[in-house]
N, C-alpha and C. Protein backbone atom coordinates (compact mmCIF):
# COMPACT_ATOMS: atom_id res chain seq x y z
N UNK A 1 -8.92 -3.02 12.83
CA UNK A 1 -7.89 -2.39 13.62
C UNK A 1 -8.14 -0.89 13.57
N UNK A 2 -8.15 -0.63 15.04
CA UNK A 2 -8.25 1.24 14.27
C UNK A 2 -6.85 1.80 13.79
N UNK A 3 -7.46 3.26 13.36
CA UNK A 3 -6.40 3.70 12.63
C UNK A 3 -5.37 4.40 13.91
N UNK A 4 -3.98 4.18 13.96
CA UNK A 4 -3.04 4.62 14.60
C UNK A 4 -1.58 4.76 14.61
N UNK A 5 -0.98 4.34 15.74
CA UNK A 5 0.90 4.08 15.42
C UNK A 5 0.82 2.85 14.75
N UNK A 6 -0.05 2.00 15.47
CA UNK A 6 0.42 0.59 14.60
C UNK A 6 -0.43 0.40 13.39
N UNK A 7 -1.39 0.72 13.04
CA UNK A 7 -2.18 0.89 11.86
C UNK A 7 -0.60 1.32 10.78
N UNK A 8 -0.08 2.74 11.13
CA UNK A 8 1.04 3.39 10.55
C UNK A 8 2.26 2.50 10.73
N UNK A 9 2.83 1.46 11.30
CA UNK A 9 3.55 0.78 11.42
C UNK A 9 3.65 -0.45 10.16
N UNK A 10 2.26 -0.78 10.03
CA UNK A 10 1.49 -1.90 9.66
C UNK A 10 1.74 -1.35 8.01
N UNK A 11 1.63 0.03 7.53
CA UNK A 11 1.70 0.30 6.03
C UNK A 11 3.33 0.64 5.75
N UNK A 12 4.06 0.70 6.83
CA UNK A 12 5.42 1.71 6.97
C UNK A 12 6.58 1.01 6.21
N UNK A 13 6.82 -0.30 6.58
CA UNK A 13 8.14 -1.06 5.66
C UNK A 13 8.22 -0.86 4.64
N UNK A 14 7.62 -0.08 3.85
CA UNK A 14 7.57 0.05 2.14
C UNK A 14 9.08 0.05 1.61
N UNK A 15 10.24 -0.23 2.48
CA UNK A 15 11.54 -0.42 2.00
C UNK A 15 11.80 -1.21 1.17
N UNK A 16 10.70 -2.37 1.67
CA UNK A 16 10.57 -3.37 1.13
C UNK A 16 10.67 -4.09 -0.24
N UNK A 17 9.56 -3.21 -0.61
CA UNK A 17 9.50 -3.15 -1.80
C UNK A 17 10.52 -2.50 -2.96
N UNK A 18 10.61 -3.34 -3.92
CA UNK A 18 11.99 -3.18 -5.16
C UNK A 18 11.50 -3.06 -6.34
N UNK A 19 10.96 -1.45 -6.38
CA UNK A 19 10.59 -0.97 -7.47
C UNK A 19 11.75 0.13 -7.56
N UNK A 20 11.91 0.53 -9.03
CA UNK A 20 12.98 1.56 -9.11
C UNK A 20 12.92 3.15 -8.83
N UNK A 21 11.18 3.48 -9.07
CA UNK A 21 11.25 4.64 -9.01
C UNK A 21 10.33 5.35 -7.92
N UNK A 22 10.00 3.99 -6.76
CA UNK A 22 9.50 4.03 -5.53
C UNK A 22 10.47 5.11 -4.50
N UNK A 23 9.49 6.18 -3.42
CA UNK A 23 10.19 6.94 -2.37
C UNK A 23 9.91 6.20 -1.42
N UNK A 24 11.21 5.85 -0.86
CA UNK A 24 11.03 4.83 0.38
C UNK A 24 9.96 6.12 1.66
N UNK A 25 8.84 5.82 2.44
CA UNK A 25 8.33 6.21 3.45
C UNK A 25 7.17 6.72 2.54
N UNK A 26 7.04 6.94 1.25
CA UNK A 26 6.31 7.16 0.51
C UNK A 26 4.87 6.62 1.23
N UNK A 27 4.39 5.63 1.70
CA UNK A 27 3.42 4.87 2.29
C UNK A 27 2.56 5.83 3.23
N UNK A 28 3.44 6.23 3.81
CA UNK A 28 3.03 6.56 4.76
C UNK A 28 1.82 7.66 4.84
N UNK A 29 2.23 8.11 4.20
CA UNK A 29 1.37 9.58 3.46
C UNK A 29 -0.15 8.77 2.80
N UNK A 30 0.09 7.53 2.88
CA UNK A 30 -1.65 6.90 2.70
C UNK A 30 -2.15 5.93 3.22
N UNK A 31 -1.41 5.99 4.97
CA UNK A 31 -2.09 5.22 5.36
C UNK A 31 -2.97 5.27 5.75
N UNK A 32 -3.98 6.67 5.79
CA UNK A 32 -5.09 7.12 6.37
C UNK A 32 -6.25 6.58 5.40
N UNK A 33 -5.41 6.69 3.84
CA UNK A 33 -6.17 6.19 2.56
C UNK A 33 -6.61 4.66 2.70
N UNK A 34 -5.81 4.10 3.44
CA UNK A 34 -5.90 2.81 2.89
C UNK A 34 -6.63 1.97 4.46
N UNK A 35 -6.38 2.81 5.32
CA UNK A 35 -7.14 2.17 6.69
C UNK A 35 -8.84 2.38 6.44
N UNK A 36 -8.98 3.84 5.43
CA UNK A 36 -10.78 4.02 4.96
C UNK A 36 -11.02 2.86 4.13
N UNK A 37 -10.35 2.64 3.48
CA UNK A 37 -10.22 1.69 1.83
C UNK A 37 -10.29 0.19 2.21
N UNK A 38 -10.07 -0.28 3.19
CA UNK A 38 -10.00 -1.16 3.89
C UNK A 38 -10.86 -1.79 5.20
N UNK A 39 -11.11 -0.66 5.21
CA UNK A 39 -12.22 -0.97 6.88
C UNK A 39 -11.32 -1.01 7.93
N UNK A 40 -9.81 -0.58 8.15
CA UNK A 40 -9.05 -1.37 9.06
C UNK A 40 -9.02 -2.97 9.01
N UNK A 41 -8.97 -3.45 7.71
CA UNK A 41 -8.87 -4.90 7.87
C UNK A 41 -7.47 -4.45 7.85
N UNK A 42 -6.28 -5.10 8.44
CA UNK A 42 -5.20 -5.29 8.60
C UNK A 42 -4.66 -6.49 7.56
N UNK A 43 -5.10 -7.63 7.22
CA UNK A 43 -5.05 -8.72 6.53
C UNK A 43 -5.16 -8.12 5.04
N UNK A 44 -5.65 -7.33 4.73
CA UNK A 44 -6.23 -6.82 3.17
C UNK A 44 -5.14 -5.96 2.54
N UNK A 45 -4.14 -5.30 3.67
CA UNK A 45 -2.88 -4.34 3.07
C UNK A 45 -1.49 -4.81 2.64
N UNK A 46 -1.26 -6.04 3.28
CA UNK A 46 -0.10 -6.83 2.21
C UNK A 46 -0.81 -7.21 1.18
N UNK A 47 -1.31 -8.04 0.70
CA UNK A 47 -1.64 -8.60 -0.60
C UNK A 47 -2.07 -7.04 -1.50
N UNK A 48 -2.63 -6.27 -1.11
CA UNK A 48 -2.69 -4.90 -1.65
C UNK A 48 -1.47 -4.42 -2.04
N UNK A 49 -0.63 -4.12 -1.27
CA UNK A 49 0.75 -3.85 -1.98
C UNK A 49 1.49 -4.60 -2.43
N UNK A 50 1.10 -6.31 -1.96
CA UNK A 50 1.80 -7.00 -3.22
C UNK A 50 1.52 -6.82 -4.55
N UNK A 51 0.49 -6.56 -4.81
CA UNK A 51 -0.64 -6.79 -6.23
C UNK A 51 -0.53 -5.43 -6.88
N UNK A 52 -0.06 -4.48 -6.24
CA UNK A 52 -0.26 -2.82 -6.52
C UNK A 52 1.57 -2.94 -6.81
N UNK A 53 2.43 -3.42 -6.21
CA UNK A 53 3.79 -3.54 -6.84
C UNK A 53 3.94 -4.28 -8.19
N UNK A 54 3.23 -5.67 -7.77
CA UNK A 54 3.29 -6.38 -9.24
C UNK A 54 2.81 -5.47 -10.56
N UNK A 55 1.70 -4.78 -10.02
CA UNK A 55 1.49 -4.10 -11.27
C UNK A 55 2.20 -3.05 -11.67
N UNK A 56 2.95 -2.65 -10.86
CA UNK A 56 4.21 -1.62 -11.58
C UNK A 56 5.05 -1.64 -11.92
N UNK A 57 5.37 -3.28 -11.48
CA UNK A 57 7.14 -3.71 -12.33
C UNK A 57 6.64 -3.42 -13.58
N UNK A 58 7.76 -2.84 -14.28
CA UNK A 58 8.00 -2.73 -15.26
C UNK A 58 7.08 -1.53 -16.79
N UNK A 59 5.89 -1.02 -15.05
CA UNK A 59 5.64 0.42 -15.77
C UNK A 59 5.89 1.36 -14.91
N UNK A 60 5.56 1.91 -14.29
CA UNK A 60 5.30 3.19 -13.48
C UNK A 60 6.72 2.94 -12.11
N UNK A 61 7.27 1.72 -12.05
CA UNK A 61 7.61 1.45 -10.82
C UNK A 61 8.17 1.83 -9.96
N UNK A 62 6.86 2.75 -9.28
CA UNK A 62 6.46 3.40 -7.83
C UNK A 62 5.07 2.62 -8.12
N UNK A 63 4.04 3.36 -6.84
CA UNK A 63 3.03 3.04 -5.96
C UNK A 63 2.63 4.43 -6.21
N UNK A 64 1.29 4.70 -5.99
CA UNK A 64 0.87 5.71 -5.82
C UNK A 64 -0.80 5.62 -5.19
N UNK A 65 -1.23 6.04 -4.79
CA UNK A 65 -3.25 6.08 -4.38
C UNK A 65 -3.70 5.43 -5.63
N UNK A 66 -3.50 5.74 -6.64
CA UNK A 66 -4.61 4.82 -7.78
C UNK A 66 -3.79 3.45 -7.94
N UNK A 67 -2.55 3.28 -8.21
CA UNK A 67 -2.00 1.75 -7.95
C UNK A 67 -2.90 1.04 -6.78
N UNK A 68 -2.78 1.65 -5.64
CA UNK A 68 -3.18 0.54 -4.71
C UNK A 68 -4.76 0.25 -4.41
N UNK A 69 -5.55 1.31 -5.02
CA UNK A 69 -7.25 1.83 -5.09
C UNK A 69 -7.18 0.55 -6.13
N UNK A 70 -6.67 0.46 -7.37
CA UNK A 70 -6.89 -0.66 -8.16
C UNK A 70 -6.78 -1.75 -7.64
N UNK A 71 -5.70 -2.26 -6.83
CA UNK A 71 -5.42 -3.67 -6.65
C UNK A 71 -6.06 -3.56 -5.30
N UNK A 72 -6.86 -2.85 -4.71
CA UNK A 72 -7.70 -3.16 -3.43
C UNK A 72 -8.73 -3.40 -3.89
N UNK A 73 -9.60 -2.93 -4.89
CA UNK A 73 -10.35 -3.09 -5.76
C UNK A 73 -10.81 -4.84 -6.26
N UNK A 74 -9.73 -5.03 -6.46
CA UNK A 74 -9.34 -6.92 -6.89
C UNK A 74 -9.41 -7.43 -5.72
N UNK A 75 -8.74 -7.07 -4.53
CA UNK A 75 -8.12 -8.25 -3.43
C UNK A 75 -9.11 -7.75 -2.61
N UNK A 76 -10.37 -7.01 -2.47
CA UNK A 76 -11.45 -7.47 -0.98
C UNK A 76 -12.69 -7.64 -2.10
C-alpha cells in the first residue's frame, strides 16, 4: 500500500488500545516509521501493535518506535 491518508488512517485508531500511559493519536507521528518498516504491507501493522501492546501491559504501558521495531521484528 503506499504511504498516504489511508496508509495514516490504517495506523490512526490507536484509541484502541488500553494501555495506561498511552497518548491517544500518539501513532500517528510513526506512521511514516512503520509504512518503511513494513514495506507498506498493510496486513503486518495490526498484529504489530497487537504484540508491541502486549508487551507493555504491565511495563512501560505506552508504545513507542522501539516497542513496535521489536515486535515487527518477531511478526514479518
Amino acid at each position: 500500500m503506499p504511504y498516504g491518508p489511508e496508509w495514516e488512517r490504517l495506523v490512526a485508531p490507536d484509541e484502541q488500545l488500553r494501555l495506561l500511559d498511552h497518548a491517544h493519536g500518539s501513532l500517528s507521528a510513526l506512521a511514516g516509521h512503520l509504512h518503511e518498516a513494513t514495506g507498506g504491507l498493510a496486513g503486518a501493522v495490526g498484529p504489530a501493535l497487537g504484540a508491541a501492546a502486549a508487551d507493555a501491559v504491565g511495563s512501560t504501558e505506552h508504545l513507542t518506535w522501539e516497542t513496535l521495531e521489536h515486535a515487527l521484528t518477531r511478526s514479518l
